[in-house]
N, C-alpha and C. Protein backbone atom coordinates (compact mmCIF):
# COMPACT_ATOMS: atom_id res chain seq x y z
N UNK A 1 25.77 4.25 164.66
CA UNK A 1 26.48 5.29 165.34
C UNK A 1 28.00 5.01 165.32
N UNK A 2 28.07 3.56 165.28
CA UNK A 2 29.81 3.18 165.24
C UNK A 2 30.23 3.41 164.28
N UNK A 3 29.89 3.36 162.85
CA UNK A 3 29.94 3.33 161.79
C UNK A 3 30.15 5.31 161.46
N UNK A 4 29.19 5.62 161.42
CA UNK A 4 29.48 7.43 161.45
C UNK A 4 30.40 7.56 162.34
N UNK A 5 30.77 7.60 163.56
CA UNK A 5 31.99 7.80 164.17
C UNK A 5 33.00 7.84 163.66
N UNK A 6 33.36 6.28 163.11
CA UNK A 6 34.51 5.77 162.31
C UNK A 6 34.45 6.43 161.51
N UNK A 7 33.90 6.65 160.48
CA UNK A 7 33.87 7.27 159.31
C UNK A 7 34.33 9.29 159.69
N UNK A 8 33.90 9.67 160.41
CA UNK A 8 33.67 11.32 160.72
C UNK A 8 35.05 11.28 160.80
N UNK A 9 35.47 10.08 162.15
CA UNK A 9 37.06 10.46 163.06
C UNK A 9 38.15 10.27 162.39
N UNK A 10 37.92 9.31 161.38
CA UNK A 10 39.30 8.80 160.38
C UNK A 10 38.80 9.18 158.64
N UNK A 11 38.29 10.06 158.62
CA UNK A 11 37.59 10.42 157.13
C UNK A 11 38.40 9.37 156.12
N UNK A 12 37.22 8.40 155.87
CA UNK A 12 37.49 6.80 155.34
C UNK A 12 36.82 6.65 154.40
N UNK A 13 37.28 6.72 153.19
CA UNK A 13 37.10 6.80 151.77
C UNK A 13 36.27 5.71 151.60
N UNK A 14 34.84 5.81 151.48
CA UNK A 14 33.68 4.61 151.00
C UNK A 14 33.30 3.80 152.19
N UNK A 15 33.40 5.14 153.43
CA UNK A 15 32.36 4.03 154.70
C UNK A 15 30.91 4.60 154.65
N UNK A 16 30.67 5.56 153.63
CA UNK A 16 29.25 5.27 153.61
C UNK A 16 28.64 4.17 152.88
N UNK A 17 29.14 2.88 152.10
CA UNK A 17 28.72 2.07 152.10
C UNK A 17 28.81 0.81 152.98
N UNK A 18 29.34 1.58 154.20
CA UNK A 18 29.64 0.50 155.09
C UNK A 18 27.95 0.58 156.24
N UNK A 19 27.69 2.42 156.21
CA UNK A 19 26.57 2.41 156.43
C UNK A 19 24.95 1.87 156.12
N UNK A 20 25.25 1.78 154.67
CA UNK A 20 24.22 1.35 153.81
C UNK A 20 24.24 -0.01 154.30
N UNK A 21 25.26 -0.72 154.43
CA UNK A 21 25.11 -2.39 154.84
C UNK A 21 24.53 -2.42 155.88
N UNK A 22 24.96 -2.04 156.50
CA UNK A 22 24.30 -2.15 157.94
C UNK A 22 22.80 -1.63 158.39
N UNK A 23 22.47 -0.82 157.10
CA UNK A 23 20.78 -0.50 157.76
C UNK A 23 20.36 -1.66 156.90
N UNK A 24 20.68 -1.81 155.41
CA UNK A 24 20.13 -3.00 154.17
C UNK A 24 20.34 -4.61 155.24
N UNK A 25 20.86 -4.82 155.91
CA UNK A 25 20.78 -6.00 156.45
C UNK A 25 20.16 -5.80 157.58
N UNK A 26 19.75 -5.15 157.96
CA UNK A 26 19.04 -4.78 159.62
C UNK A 26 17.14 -4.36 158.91
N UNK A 27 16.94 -4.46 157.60
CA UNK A 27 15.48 -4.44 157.01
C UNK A 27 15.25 -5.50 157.02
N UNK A 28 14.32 -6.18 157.48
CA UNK A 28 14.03 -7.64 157.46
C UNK A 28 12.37 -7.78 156.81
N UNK A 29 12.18 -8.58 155.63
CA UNK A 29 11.16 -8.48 155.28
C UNK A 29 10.01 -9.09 156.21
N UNK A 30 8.79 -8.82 155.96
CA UNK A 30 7.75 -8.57 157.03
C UNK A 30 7.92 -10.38 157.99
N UNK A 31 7.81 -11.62 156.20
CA UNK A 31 7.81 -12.79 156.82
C UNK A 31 8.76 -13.27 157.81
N UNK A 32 10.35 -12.27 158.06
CA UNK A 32 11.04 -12.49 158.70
C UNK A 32 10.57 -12.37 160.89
N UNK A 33 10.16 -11.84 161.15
CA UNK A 33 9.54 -10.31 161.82
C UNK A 33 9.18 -11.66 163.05
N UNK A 34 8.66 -12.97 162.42
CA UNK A 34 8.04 -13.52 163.77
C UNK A 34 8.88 -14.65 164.60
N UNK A 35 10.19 -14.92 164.01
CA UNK A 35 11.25 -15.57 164.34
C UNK A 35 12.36 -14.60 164.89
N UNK A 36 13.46 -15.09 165.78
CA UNK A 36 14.22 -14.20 166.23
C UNK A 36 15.38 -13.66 165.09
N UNK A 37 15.41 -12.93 165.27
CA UNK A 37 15.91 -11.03 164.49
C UNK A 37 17.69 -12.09 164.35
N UNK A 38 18.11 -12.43 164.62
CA UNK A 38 19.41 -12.43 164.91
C UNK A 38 20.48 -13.44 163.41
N UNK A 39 19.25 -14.61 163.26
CA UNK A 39 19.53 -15.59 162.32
C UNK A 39 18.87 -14.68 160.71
N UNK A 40 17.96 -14.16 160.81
CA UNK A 40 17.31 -13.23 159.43
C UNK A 40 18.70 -12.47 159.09
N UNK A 41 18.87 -12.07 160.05
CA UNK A 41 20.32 -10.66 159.80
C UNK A 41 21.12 -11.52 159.54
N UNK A 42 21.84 -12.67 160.21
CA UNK A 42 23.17 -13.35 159.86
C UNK A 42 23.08 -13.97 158.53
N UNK A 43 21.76 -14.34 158.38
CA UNK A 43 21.70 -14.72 156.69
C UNK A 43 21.40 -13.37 156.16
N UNK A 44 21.13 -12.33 155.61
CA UNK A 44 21.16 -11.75 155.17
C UNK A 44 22.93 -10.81 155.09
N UNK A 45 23.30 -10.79 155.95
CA UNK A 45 24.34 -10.42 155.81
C UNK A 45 25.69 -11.30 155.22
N UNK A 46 25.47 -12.66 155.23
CA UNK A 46 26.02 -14.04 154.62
C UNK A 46 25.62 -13.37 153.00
N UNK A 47 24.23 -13.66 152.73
CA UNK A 47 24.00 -13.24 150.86
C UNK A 47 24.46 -12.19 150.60
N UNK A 48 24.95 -10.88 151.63
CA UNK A 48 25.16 -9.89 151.06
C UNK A 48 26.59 -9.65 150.40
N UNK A 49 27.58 -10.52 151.24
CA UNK A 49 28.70 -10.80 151.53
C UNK A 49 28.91 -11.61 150.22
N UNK A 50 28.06 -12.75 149.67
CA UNK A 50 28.26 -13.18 148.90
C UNK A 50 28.08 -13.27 147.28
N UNK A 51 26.71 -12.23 147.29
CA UNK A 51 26.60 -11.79 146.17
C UNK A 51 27.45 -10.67 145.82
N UNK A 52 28.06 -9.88 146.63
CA UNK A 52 28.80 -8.91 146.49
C UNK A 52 30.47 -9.42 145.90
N UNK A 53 30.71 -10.48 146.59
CA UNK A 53 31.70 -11.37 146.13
C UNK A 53 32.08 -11.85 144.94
N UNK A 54 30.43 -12.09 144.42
CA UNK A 54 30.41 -13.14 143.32
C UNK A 54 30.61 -12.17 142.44
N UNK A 55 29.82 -10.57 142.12
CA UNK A 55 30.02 -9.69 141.24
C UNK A 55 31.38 -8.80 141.28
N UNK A 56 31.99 -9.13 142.43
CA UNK A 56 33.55 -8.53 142.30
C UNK A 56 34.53 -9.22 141.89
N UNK A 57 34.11 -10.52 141.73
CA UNK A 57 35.25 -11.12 141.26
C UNK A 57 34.92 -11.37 139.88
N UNK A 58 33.59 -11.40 139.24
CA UNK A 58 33.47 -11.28 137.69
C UNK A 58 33.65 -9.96 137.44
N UNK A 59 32.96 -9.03 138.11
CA UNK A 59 33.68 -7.62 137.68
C UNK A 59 34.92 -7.33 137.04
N UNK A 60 35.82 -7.86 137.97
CA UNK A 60 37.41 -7.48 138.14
C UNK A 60 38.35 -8.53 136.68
N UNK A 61 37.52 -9.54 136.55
CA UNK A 61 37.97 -10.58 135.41
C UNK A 61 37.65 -10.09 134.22
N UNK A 62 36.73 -8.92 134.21
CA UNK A 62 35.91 -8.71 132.84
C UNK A 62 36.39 -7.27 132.84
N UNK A 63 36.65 -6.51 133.97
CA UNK A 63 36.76 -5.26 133.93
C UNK A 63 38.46 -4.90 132.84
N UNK A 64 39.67 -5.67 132.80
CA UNK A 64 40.85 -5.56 131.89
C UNK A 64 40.52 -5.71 130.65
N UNK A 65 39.71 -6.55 130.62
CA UNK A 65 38.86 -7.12 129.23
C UNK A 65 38.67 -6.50 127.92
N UNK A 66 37.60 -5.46 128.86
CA UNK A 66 36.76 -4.52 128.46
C UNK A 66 37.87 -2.76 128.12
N UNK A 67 38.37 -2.88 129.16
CA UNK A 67 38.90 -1.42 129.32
C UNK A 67 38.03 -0.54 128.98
N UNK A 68 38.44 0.68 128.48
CA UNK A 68 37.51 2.18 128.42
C UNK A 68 36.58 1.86 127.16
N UNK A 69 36.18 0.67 126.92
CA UNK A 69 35.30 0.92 125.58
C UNK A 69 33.70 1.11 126.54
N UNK A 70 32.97 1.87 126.06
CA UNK A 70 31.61 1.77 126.39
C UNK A 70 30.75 1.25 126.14
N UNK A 71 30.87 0.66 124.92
CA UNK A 71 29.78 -0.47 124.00
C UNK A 71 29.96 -1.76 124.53
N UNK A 72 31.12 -1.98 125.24
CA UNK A 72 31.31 -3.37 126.06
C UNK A 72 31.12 -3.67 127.18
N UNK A 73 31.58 -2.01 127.98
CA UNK A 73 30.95 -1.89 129.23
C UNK A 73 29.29 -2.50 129.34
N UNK A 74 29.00 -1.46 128.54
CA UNK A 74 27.23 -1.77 128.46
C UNK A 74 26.58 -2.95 127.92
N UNK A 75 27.42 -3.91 126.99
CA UNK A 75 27.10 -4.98 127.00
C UNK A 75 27.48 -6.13 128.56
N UNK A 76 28.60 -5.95 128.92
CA UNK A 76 28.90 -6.46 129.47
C UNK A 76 28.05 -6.31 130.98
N UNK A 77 27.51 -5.03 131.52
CA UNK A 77 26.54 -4.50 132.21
C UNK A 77 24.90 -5.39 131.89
N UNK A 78 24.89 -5.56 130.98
CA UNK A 78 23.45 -5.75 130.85
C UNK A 78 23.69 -7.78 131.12
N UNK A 79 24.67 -8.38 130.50
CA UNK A 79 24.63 -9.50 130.47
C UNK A 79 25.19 -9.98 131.88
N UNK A 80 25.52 -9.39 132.37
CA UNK A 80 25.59 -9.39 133.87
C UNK A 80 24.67 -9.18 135.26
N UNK A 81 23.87 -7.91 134.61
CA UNK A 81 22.62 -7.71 135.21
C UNK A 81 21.72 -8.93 135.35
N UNK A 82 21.41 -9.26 134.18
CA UNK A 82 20.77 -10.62 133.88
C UNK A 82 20.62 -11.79 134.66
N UNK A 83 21.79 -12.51 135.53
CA UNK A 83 21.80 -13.47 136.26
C UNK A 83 21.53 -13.21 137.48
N UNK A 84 21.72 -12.20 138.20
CA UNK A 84 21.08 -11.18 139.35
C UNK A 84 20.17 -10.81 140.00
N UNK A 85 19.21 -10.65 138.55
CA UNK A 85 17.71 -11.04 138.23
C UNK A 85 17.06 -11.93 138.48
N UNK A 86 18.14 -13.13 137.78
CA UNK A 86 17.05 -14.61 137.20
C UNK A 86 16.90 -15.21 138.92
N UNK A 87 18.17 -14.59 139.62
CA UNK A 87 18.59 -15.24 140.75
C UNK A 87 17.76 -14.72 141.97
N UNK A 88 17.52 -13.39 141.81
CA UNK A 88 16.61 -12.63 142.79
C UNK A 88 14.87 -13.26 142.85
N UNK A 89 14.67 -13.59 141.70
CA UNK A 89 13.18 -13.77 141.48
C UNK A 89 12.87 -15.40 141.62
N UNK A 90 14.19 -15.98 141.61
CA UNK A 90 13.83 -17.26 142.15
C UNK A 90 13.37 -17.80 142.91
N UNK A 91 12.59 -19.32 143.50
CA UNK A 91 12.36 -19.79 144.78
C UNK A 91 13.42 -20.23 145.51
N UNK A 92 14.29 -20.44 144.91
CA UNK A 92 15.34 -21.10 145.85
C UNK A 92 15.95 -20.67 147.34
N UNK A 93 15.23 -19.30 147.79
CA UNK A 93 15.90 -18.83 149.31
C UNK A 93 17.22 -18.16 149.32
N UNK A 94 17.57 -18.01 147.95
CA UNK A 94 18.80 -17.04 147.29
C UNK A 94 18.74 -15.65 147.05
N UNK A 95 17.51 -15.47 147.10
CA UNK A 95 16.96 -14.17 146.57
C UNK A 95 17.93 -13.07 146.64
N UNK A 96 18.51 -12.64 147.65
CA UNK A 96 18.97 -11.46 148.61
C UNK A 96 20.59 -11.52 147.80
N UNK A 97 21.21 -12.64 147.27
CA UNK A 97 22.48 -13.19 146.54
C UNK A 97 22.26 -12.46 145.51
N UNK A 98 21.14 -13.12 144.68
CA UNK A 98 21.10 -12.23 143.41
C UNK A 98 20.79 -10.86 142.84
N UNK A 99 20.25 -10.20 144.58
CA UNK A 99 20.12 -8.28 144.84
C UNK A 99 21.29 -7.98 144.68
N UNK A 100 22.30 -8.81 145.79
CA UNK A 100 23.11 -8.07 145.75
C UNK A 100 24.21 -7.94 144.92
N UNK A 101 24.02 -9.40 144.15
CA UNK A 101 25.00 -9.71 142.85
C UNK A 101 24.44 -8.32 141.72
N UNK A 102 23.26 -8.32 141.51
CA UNK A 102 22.95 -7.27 140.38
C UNK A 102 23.55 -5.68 140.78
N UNK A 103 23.12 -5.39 141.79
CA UNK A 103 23.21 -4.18 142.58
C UNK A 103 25.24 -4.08 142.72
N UNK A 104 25.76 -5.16 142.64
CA UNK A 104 27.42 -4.36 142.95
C UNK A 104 27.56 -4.73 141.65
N UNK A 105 27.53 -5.70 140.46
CA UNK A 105 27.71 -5.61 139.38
C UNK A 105 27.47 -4.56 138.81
N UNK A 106 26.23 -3.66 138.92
CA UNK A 106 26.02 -2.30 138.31
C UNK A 106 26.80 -0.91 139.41
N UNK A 107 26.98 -0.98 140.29
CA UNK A 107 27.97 -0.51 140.84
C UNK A 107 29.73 -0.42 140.34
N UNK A 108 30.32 -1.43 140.14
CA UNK A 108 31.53 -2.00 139.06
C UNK A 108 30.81 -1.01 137.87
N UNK A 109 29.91 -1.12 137.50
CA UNK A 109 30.31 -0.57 136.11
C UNK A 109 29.91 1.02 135.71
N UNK A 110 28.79 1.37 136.55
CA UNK A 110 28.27 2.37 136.00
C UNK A 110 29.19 3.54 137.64
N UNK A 111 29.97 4.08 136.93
CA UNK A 111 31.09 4.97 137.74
C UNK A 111 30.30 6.42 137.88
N UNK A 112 31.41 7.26 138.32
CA UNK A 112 30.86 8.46 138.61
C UNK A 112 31.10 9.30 137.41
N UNK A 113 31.94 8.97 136.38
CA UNK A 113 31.94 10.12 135.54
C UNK A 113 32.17 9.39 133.89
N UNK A 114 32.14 8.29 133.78
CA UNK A 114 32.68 7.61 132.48
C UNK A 114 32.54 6.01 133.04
N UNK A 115 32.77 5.63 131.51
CA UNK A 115 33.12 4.05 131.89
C UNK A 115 34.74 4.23 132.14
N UNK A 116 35.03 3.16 132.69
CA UNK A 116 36.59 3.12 133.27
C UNK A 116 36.63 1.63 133.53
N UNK A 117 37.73 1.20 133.13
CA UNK A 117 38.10 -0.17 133.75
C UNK A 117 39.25 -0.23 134.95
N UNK A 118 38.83 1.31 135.91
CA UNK A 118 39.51 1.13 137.22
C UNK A 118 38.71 0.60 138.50
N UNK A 119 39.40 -0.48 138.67
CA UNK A 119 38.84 -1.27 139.96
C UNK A 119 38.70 -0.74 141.39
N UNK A 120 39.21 0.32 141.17
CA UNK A 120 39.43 0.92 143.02
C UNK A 120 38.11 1.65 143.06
N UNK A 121 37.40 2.10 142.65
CA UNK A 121 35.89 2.81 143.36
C UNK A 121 35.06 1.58 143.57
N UNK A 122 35.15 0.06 142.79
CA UNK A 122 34.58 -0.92 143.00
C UNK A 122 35.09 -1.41 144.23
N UNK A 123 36.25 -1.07 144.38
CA UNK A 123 37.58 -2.02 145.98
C UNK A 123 36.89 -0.93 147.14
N UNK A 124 36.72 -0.10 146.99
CA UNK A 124 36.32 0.87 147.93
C UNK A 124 35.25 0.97 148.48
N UNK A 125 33.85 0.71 147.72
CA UNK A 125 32.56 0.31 148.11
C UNK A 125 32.90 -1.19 148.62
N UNK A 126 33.44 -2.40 148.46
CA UNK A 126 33.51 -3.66 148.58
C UNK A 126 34.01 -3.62 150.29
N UNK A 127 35.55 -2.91 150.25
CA UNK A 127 36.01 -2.56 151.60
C UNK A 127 35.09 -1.94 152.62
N UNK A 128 33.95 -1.01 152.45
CA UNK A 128 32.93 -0.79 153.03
C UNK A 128 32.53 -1.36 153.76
N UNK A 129 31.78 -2.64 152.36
CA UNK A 129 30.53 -3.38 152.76
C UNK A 129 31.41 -4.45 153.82
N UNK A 130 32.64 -4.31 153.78
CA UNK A 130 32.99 -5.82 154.51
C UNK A 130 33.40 -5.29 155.41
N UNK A 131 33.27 -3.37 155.94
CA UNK A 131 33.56 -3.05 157.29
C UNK A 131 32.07 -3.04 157.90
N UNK A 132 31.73 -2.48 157.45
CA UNK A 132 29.60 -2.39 157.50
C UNK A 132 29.37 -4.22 158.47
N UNK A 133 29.90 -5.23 157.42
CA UNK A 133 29.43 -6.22 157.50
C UNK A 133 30.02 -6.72 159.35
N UNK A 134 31.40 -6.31 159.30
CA UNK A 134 31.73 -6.70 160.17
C UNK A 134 31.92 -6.21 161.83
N UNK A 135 31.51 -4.64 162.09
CA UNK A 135 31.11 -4.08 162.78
C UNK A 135 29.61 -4.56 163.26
N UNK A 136 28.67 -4.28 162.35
CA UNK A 136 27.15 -5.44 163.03
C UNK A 136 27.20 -6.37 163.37
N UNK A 137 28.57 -7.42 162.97
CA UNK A 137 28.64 -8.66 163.39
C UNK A 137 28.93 -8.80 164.71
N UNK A 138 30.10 -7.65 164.91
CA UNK A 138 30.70 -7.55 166.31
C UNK A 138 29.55 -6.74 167.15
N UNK A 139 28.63 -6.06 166.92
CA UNK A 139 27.84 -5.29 167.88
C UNK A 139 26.99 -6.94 168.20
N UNK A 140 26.57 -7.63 167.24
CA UNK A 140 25.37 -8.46 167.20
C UNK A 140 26.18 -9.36 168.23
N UNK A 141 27.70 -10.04 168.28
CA UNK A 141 28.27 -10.33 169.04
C UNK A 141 28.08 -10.37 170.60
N UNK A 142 28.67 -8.41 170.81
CA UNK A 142 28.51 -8.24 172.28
C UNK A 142 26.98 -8.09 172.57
N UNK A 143 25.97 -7.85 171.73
CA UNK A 143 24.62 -7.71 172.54
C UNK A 143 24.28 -9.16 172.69
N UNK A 144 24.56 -10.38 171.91
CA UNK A 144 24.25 -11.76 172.07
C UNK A 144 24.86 -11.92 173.62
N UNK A 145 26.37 -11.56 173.69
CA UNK A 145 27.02 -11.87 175.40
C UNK A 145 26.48 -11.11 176.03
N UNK A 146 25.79 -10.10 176.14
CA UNK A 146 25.10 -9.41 177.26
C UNK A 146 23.65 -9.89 177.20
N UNK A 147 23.07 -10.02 176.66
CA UNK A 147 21.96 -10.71 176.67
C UNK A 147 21.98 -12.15 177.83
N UNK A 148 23.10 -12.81 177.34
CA UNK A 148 22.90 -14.10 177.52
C UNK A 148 23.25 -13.81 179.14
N UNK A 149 24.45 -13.15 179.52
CA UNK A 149 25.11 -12.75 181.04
C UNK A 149 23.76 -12.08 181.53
N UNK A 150 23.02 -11.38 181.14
CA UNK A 150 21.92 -10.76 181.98
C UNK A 150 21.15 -11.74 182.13
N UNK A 151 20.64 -12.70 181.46
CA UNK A 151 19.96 -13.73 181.09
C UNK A 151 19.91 -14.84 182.68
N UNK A 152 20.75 -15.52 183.54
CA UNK A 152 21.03 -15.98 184.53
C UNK A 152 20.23 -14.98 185.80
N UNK A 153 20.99 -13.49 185.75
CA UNK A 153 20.04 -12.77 186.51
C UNK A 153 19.04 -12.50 186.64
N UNK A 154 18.36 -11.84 185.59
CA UNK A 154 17.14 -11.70 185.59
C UNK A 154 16.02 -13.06 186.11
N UNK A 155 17.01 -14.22 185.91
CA UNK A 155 16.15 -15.71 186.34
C UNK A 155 16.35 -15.93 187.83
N UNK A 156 16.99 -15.25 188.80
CA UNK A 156 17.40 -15.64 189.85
C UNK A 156 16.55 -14.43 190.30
N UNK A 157 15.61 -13.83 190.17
CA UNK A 157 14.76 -12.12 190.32
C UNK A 157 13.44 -13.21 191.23
C-alpha cells in the first residue's frame, strides 16, 4: 500500500518494480513457512539485492561493448543467461542470486522496443528494486519495534 501510494502521489518512473520486489520477497517457499517469516524475507531480499547487482554491473560493462548490434546483444544475452541458471539450480543455498541474476540480466537486455545499449530503463527498474527493497525493510523494521514494545505488555496481562 506504501509502495502504490508513493508511486500514484509522485508518478515515479519504474516503482512498479519496486512493487514486484516486495510481493517476490514476501513469497516464501513452502520449506520456509515453519521458521519465523522475518529471517526467510531478509535473506531473500539480501539475494535479491545481490543478484540484481551482480547482473547490473556486468550488464552496464558489456552493455558499451555491444552497442545497437543485435547478434551480440543476443549472444551476449544467452551467455549471460547461462550462469543464472547454473547458479539457480544449484545446492549451494544461492538459488534465489542466480533468479535474480538471470531475470535482471534479461531485463538489461531484452528492452521495450529494440536492442539498445541504453542503461537507463535497466537504472530505472534497479532504482525500483532498491526502493521496493528498502521500504519492506523499513515496514519489517517498525512492525519488529512494535511487536517487541507490545511484547512486555501483553506479558504483564
Amino acid at each position: 500500500m506504501i509502495l502504490a501510494s508513493l508511486a500514484y502521489a509522485w508518478n515515479l518512473p519504474g516503482f512498479a518494480q519496486a512493487m514486484v520486489t516486495a510481493i517476490a520477497v514476501l513469497i516464501l517457499p513452502a520449506s520456509a513457512l515453519g521458521t519465523p517469516t522475518r529471517k526467510p524475507i531478509a535473506e531473500r531480499m539480501t539475494q535479491r539485492l545481490l543478484g540484481c547487482l551482480l547482473a547490473g554491473g556486468v550488464s552496464l560493462a558489456l552493455l558499451p561493448l555491444l552497442g545497437d548490434h543485435a547478434f551480440a546483444c543476443v549472444i551476449a544475452l544467452c551467455a549471460g543467461v547461462w550462469p543464472g541458471c547454473h547458479v539457480q539450480t544449484g545446492t549451494q543455498g544461492a538459488s534465489y542470486v542466480g533468479r535474480q541474476f538471470g531475470i535482471a540480466f534479461i531485463m538489461v537486455f531484452v528492452q521495450d522496443h529494440h536492442w539498445s545499449a541504453d542503461p537507463m530503463p535497466a537504472l530505472t527498474r534497479f532504482a525500483g528494486i532498491l526502493c521496493g527493497i528498502a521500504v519492506l525493510s523499513a515496514v519489517m523494521a517498525a512492525g519488529t519495534a512494535w511487536a517487541e514494545r507490545r511484547a512486555p505488555r501483553a506479558a504483564m496481562r
